[in-house]
Protein backbone atom coordinates (compact mmCIF):
# COMPACT_ATOMS: atom_id res chain seq x y z
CA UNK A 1 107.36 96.48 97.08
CA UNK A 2 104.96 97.44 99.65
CA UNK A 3 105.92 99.94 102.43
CA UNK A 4 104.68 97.30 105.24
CA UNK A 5 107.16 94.98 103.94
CA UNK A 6 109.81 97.64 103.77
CA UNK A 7 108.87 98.30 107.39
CA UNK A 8 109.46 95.22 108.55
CA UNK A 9 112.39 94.32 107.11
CA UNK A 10 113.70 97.12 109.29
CA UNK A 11 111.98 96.08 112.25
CA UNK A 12 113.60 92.91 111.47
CA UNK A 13 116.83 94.11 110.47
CA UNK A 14 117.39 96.27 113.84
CA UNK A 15 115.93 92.77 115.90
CA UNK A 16 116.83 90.04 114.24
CA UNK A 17 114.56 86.96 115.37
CA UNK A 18 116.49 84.52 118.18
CA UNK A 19 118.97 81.43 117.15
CA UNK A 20 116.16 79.23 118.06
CA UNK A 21 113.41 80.99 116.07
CA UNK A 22 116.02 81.19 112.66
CA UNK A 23 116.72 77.07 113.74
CA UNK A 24 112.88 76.33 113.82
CA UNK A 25 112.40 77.96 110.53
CA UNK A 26 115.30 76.24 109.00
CA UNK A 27 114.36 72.88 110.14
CA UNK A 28 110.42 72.83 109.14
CA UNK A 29 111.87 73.97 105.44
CA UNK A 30 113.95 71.23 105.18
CA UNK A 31 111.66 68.76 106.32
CA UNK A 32 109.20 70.45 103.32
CA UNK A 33 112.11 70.13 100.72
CA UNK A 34 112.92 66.64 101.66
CA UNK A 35 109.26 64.97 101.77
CA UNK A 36 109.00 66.84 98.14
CA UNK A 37 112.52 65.23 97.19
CA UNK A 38 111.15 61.45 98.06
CA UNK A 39 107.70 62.52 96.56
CA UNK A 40 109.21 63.38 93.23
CA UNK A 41 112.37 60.89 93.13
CA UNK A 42 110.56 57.89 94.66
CA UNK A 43 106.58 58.83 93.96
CA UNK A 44 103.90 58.36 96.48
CA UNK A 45 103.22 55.00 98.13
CA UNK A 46 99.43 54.61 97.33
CA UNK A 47 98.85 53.48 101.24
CA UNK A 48 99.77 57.53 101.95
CA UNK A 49 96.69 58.27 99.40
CA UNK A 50 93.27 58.98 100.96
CA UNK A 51 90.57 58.01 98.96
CA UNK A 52 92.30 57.38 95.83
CA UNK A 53 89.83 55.97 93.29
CA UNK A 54 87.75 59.21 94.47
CA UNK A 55 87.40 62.13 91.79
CA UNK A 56 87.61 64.47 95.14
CA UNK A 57 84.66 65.35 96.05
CA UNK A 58 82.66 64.74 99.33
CA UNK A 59 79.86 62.21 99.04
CA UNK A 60 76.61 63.64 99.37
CA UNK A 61 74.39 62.12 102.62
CA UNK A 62 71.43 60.06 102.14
């Protein structure tokens, strides 16, 4: 481990981050776990696809 992280986990451990912060953090991982839930369980809807018939590159201008 590297001493930075060690570091701040103490910083961190002496001020732990506010109720609102922890809540914030919480929430935007859920929303991550549950749009990868729906994506794996009930695949994506091709509408949600850009440019799906595309191999992924850009088009180069004329």
């Amino acid at each position: 481990m590297n001493l930075r992280w060690l570091l701040r986990a103490a910083r961190w451990a002496r001020r732990p981050p506010k109720e609102t912060t922890v809540k914030l953090v919480l929430g935007v991982i859920a929303a991550a776990l549950l749009l990868a839930g729906v994506e794996h369980f009930l695949g994506w809807p091709d509408w949600l696809t850009v440019n799906s018939g595309a191999s992924g590159r850009m088009p180069m201008p004329r």
